[in-house]
C-alpha atoms as a PDB file:
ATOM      1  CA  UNK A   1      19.625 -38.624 -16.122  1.00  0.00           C
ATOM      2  CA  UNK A   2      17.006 -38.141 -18.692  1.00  0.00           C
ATOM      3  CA  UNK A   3      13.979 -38.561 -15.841  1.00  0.00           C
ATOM      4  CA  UNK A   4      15.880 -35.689 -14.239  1.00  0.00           C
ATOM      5  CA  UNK A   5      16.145 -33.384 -17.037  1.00  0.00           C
ATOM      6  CA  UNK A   6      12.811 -34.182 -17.647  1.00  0.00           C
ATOM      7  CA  UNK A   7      11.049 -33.586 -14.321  1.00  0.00           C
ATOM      8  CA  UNK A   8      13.517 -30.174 -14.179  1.00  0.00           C
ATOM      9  CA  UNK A   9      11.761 -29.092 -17.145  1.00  0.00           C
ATOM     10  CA  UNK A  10       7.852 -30.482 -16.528  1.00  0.00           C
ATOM     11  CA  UNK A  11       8.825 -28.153 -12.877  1.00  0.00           C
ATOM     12  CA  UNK A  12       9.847 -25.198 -14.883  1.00  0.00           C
ATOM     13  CA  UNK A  13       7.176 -25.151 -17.440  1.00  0.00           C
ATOM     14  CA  UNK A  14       4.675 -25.532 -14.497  1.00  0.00           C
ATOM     15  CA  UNK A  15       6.285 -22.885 -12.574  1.00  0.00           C
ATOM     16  CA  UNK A  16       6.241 -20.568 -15.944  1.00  0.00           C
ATOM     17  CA  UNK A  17       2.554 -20.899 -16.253  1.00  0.00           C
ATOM     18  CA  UNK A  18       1.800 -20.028 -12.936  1.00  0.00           C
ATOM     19  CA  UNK A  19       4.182 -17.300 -13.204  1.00  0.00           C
ATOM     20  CA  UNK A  20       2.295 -15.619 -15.977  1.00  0.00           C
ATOM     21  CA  UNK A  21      -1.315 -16.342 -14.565  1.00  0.00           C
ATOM     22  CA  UNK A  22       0.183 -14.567 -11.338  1.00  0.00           C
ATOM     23  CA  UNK A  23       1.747 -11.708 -13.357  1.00  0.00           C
ATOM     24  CA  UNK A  24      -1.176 -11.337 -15.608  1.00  0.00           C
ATOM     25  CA  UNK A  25      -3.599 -11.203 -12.527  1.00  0.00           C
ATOM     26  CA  UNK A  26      -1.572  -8.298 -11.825  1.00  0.00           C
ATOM     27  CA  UNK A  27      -1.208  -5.903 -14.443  1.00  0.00           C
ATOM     28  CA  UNK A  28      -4.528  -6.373 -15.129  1.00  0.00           C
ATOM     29  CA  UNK A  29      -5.247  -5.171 -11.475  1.00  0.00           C
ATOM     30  CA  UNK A  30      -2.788  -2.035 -12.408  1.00  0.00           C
ATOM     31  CA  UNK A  31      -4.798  -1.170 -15.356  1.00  0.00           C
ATOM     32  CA  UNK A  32      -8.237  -1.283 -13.195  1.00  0.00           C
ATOM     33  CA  UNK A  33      -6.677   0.539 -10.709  1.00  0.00           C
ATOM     34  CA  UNK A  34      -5.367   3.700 -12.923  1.00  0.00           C
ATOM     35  CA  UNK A  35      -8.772   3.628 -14.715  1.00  0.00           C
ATOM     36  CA  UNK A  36     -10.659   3.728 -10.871  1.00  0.00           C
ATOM     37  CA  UNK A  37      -8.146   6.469 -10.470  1.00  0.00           C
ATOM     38  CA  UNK A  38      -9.229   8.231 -13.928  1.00  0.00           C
ATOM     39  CA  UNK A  39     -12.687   8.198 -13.148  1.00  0.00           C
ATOM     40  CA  UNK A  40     -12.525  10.484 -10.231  1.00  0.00           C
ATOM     41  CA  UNK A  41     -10.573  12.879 -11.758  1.00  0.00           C
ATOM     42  CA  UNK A  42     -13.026  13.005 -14.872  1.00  0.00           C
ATOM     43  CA  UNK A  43     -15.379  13.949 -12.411  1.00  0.00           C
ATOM     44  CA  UNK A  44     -13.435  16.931 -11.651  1.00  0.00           C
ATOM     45  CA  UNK A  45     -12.889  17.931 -15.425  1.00  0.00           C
ATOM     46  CA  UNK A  46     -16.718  17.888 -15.824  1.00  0.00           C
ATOM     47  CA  UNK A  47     -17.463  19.849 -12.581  1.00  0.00           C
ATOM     48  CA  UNK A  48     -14.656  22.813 -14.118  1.00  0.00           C
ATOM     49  CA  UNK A  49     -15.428  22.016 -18.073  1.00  0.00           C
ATOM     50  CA  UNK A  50     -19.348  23.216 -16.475  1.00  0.00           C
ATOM     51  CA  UNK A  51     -18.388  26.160 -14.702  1.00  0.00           C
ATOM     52  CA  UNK A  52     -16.331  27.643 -17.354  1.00  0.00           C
ATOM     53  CA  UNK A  53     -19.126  26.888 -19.770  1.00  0.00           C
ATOM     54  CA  UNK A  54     -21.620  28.998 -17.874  1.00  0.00           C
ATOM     55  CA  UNK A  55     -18.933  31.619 -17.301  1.00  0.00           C
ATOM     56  CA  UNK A  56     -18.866  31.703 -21.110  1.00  0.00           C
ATOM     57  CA  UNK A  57     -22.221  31.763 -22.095  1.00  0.00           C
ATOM     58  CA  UNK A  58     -23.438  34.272 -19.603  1.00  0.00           C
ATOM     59  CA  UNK A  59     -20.522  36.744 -20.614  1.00  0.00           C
ATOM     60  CA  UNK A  60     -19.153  36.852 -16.550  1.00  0.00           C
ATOM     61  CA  UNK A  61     -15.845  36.748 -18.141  1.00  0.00           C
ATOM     62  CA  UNK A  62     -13.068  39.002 -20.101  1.00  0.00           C
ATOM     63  CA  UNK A  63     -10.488  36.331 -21.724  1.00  0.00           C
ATOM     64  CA  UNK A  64     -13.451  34.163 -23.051  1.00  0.00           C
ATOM     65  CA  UNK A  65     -10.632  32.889 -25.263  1.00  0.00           C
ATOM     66  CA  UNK A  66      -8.348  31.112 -21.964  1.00  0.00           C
ATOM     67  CA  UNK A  67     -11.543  29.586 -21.100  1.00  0.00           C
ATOM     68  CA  UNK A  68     -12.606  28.274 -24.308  1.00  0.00           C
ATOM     69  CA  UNK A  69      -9.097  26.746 -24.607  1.00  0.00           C
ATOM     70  CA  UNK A  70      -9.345  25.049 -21.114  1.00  0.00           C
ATOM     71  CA  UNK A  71     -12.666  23.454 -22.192  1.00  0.00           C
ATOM     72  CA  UNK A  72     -11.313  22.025 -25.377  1.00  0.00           C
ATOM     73  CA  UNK A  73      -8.834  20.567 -23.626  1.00  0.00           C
ATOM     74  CA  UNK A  74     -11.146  19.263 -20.772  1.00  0.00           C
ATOM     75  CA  UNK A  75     -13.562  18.117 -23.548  1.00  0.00           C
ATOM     76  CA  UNK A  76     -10.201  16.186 -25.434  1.00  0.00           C
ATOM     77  CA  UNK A  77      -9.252  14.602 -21.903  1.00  0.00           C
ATOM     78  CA  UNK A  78     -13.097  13.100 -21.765  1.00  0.00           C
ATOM     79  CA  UNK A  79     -13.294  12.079 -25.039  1.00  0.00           C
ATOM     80  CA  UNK A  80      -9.934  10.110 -24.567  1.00  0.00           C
ATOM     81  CA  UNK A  81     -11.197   8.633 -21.934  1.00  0.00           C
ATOM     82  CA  UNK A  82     -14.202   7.595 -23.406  1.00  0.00           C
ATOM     83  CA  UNK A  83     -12.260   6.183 -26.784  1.00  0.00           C
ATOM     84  CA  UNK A  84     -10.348   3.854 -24.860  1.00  0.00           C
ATOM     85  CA  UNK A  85     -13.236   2.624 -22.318  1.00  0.00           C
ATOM     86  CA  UNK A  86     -15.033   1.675 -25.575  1.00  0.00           C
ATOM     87  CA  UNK A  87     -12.134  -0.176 -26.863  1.00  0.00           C
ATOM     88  CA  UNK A  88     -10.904  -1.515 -23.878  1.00  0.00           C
ATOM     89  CA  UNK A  89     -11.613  -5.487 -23.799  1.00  0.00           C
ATOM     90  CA  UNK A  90     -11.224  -6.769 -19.937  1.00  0.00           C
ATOM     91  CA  UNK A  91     -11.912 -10.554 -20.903  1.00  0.00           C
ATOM     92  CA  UNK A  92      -9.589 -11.132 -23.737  1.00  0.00           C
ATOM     93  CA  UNK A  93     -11.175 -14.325 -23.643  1.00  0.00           C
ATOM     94  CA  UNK A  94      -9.251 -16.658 -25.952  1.00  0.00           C
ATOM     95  CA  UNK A  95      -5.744 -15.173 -25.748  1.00  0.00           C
ATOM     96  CA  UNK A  96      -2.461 -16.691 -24.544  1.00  0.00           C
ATOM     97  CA  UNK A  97      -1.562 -15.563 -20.927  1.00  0.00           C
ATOM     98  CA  UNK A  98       1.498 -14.097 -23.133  1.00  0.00           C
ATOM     99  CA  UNK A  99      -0.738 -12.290 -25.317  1.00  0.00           C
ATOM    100  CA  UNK A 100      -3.020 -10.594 -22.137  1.00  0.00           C
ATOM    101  CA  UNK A 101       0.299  -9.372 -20.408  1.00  0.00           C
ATOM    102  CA  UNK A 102       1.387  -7.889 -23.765  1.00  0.00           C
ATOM    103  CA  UNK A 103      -2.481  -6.145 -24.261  1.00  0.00           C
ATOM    104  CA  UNK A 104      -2.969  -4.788 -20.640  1.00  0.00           C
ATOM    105  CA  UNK A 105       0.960  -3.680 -20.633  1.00  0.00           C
ATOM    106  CA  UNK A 106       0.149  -1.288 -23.834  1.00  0.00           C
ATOM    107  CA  UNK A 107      -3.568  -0.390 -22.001  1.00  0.00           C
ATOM    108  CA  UNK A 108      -1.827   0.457 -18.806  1.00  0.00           C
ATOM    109  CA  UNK A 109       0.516   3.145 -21.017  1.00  0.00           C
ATOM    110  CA  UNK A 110      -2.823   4.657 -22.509  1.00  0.00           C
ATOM    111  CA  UNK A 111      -4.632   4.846 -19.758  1.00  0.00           C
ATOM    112  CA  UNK A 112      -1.808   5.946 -17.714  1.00  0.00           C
ATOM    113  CA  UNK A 113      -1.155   8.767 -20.596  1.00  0.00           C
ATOM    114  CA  UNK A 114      -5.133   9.999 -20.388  1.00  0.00           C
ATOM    115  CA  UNK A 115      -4.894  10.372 -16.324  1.00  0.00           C
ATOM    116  CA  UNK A 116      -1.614  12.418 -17.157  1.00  0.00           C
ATOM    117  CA  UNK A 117      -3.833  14.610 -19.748  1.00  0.00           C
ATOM    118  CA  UNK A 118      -6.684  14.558 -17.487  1.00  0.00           C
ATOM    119  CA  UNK A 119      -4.847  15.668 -14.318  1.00  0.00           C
ATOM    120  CA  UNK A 120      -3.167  18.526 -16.330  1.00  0.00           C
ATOM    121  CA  UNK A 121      -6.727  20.112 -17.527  1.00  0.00           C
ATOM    122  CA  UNK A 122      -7.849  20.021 -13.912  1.00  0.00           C
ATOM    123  CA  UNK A 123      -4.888  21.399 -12.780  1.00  0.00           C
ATOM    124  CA  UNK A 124      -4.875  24.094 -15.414  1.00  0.00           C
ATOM    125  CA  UNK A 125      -8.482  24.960 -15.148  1.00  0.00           C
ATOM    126  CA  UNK A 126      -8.389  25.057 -11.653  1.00  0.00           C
ATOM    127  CA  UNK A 127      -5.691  27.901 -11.906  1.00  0.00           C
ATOM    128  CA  UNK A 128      -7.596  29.621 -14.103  1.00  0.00           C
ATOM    129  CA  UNK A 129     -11.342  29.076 -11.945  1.00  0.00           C
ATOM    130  CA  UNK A 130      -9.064  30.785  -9.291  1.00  0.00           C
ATOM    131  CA  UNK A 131      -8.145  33.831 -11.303  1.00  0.00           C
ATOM    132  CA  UNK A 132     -11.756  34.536 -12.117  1.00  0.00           C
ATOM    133  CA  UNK A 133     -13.840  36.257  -9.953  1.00  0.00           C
ATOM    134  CA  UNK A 134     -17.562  34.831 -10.099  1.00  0.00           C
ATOM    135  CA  UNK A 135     -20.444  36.996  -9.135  1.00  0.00           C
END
């Protein structure tokens, strides 16, 4: 009975491990994923951030104050974006599978938060580009 229990429980902490390399793999894939996601949109906020900053500094514009707002928020989105690729650590080389899953579960919020404030200042300036008539 006790070689039983035993070998149960060797399976099951075997099968646990691989578990969590499996589901680690994973969300680390997610958070790559959203962030390969981010990046194309960011390209987007600085192609708009640009054209509303010439529209502002050559005066080709009325509500100067709509477009400044835009760009603040284009230029918060970036910055965001740039915070957390400078803290961001892929590797987490010495931590518990546990403690990896627990990390890239609280980057995959953050980064999934900046492509929601990213998407919104493209969205919002590209309403706005469409308003404006450019000479």
């Amino acid at each position: 009975m006790k070689k039983l229990f035993l070998i149960l429980l060797t399976g099951s902490l075997l099968y646990s491990c691989s578990n969590q390399k499996v589901e680690k793999k994973a969300i680390m894939e997610d958070v790559m994923k959203v962030h390969e996601k981010v990046m194309e949109v960011e390209g987007q906020v600085i192609a708009n951030r640009m054209k509303l900053d010439t529209l502002i500094t050559q005066n080709k514009i009325s509500a100067k104050d709509s477009a400044k707002t835009l760009v603040k928020k284009m230029s918060a989105a970036e910055d965001a974006m740039e915070d957390w690729m400078h803290k961001f650590d892929y590797e987490q080389k010495g931590k518990s599978d546990d403690a990896v899953i627990t990390y890239m579960n609280a980057q995959k919020k953050l980064i999934m938060a900046i492509d929601s404030q990213l998407n919104t200042a493209v969205k919002e300036s590209n309403i706005y580009l469409k308003t404006v008539k450019i000479k």
